[in-house]
N, C-alpha and C. Protein backbone atom coordinates (compact mmCIF):
# COMPACT_ATOMS: atom_id res chain seq x y z
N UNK A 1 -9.67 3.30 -8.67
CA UNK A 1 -8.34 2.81 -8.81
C UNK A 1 -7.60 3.12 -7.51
N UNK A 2 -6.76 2.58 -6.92
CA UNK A 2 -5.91 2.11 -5.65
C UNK A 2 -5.03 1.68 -6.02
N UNK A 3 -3.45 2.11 -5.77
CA UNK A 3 -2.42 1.59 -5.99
C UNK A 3 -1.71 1.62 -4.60
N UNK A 4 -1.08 0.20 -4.78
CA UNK A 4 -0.45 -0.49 -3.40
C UNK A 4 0.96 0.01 -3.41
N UNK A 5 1.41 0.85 -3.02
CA UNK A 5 2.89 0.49 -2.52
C UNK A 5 3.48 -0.16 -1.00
N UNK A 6 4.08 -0.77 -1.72
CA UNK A 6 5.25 -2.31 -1.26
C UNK A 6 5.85 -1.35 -0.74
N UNK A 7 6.48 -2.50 1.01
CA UNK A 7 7.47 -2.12 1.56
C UNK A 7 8.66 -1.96 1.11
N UNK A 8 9.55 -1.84 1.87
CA UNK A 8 10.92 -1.97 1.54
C UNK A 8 11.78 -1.49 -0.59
N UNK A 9 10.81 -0.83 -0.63
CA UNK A 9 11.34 0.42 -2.08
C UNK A 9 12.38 1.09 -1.44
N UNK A 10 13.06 2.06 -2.15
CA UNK A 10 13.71 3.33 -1.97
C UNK A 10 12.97 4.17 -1.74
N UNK A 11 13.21 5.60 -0.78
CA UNK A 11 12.40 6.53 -0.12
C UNK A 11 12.24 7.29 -1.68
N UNK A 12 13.28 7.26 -2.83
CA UNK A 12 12.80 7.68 -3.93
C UNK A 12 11.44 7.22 -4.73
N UNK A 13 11.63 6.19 -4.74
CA UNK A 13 10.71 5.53 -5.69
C UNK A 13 9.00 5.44 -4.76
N UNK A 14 9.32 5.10 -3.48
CA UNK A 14 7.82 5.12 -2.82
C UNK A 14 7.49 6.36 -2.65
N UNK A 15 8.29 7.88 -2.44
CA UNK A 15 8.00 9.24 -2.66
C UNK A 15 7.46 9.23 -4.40
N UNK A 16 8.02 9.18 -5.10
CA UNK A 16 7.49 9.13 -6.54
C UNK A 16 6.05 8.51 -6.47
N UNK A 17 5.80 7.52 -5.85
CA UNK A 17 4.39 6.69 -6.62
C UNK A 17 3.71 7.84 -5.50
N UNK A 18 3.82 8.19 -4.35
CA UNK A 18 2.83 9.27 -3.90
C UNK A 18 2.63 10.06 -4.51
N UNK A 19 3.40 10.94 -4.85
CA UNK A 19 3.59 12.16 -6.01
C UNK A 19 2.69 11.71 -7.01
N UNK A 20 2.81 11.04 -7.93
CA UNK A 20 2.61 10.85 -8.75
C UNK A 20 0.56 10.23 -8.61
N UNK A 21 0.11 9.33 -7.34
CA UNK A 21 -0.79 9.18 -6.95
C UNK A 21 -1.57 10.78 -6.90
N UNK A 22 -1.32 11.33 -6.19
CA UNK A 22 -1.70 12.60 -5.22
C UNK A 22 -1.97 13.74 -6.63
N UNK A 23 -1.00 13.72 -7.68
CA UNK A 23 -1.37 14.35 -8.66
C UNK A 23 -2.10 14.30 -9.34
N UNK A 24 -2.79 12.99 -10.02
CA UNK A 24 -3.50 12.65 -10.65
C UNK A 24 -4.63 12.03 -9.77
N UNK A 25 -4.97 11.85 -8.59
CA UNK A 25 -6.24 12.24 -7.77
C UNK A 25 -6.31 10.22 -7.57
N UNK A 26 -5.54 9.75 -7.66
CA UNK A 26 -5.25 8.42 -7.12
C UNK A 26 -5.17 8.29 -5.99
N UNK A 27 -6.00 7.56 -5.04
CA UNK A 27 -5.92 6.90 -3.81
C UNK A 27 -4.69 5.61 -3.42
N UNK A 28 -4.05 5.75 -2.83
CA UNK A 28 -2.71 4.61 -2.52
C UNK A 28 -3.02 4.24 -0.94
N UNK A 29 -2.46 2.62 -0.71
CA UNK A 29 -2.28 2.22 0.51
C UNK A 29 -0.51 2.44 0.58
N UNK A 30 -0.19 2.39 1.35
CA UNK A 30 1.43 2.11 1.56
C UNK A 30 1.33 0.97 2.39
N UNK A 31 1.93 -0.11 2.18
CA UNK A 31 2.20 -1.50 3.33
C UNK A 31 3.09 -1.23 4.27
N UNK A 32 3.09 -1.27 5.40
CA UNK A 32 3.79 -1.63 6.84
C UNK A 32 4.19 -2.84 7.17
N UNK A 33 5.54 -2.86 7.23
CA UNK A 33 5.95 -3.99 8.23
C UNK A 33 5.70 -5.37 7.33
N UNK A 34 5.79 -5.50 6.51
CA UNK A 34 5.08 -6.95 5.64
C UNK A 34 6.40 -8.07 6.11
N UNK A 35 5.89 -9.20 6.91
CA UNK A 35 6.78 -10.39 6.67
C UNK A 35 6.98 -11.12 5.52
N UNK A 36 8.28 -11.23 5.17
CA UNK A 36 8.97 -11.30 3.43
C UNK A 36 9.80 -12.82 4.19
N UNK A 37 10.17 -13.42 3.27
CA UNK A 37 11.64 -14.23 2.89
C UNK A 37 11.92 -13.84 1.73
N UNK A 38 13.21 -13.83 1.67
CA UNK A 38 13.89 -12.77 0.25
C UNK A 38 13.32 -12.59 -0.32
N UNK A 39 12.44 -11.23 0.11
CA UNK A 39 11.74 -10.12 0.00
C UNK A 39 10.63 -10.44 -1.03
N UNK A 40 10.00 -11.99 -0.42
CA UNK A 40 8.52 -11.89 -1.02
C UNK A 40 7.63 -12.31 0.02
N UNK A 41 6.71 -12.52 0.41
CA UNK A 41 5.77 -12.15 1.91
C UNK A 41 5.51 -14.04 1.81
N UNK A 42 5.36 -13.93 3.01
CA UNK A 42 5.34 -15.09 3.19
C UNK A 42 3.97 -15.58 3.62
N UNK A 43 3.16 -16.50 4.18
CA UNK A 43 1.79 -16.91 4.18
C UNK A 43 1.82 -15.43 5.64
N UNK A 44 2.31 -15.12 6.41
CA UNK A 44 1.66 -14.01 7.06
C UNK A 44 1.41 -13.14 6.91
N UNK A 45 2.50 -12.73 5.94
CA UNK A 45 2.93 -11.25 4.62
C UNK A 45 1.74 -11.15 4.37
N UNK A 46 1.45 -12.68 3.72
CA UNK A 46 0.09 -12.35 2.72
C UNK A 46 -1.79 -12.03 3.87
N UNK A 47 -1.10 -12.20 4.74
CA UNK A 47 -2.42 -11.72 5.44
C UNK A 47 -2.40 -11.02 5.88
N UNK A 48 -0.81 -10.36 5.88
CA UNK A 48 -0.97 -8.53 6.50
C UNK A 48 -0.92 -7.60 5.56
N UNK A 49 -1.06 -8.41 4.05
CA UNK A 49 -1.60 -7.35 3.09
C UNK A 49 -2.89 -7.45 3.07
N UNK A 50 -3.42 -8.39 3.11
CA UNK A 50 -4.93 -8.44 2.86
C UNK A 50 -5.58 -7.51 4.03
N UNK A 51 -5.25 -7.33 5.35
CA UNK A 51 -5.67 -6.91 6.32
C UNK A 51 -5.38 -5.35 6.27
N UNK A 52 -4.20 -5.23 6.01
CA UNK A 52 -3.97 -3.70 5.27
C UNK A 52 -4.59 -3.47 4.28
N UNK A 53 -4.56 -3.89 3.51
CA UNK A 53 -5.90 -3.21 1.83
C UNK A 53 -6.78 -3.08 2.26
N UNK A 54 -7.79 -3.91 3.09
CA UNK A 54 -8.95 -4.12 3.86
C UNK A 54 -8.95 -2.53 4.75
N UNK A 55 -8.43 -2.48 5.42
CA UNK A 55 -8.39 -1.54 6.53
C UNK A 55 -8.16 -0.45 5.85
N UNK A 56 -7.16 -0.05 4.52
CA UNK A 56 -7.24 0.84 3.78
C UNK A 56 -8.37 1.51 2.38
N UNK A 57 -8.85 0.21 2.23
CA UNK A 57 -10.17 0.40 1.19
C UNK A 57 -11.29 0.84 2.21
N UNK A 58 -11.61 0.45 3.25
CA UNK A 58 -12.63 1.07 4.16
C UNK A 58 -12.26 2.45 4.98
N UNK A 59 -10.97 2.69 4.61
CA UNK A 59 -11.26 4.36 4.78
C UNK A 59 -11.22 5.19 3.88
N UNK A 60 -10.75 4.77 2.54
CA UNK A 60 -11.33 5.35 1.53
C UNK A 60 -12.72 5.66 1.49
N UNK A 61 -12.89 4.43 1.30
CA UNK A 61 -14.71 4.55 1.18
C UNK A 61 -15.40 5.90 1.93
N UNK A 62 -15.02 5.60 3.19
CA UNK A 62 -15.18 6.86 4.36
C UNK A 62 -14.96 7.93 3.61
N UNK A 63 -14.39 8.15 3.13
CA UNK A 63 -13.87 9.59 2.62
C UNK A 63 -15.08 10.08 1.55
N UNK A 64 -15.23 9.05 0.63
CA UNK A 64 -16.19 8.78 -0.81
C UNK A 64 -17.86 9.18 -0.03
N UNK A 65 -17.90 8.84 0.86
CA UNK A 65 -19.50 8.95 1.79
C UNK A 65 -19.75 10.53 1.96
C-alpha cells in the first residue's frame, strides 16, 4: 500500500497523512510542483504524476531489496 499526497493541502493535513503513514508503517509519495487549472492537473499534471509515482515506487522497491 502507497498513499499519494497531493500538492497544494494545508501543511496540517499533508503533516497528518505523514504522521499517520509513518505510524502505521505506510510508504507515501508526496507530489511536487503538479501543473493544475483550478486545482486539477492538467494533461502535464497528469504526467508529472505518473513520472513521480514511477520514480517514487522504484525507490521503494530499493528499500524492499
Amino acid at each position: 500500500m502507497v498513499c499519494i499526497i497531493n500538492t497544494e493541502l494545508k501543511t496540517e493535513i499533508a503533516d497528518g497523512f505523514k504522521t499517520a503513514c509513518e505510524r502505521y508503517g505506510i510508504e507515501y509519495i508526496e507530489l511536487k510542483e503538479i501543473y493544475k487549472i483550478s486545482g486539477h492537473p492538467n494533461i502535464h499534471g497528469m504526467k508529472q504524476i505518473k513520472e513521480q509515482v514511477l520514480e517514487g515506487l522504484s525507490k521503494i522497491m530499493l528499500q524492499v531489496q
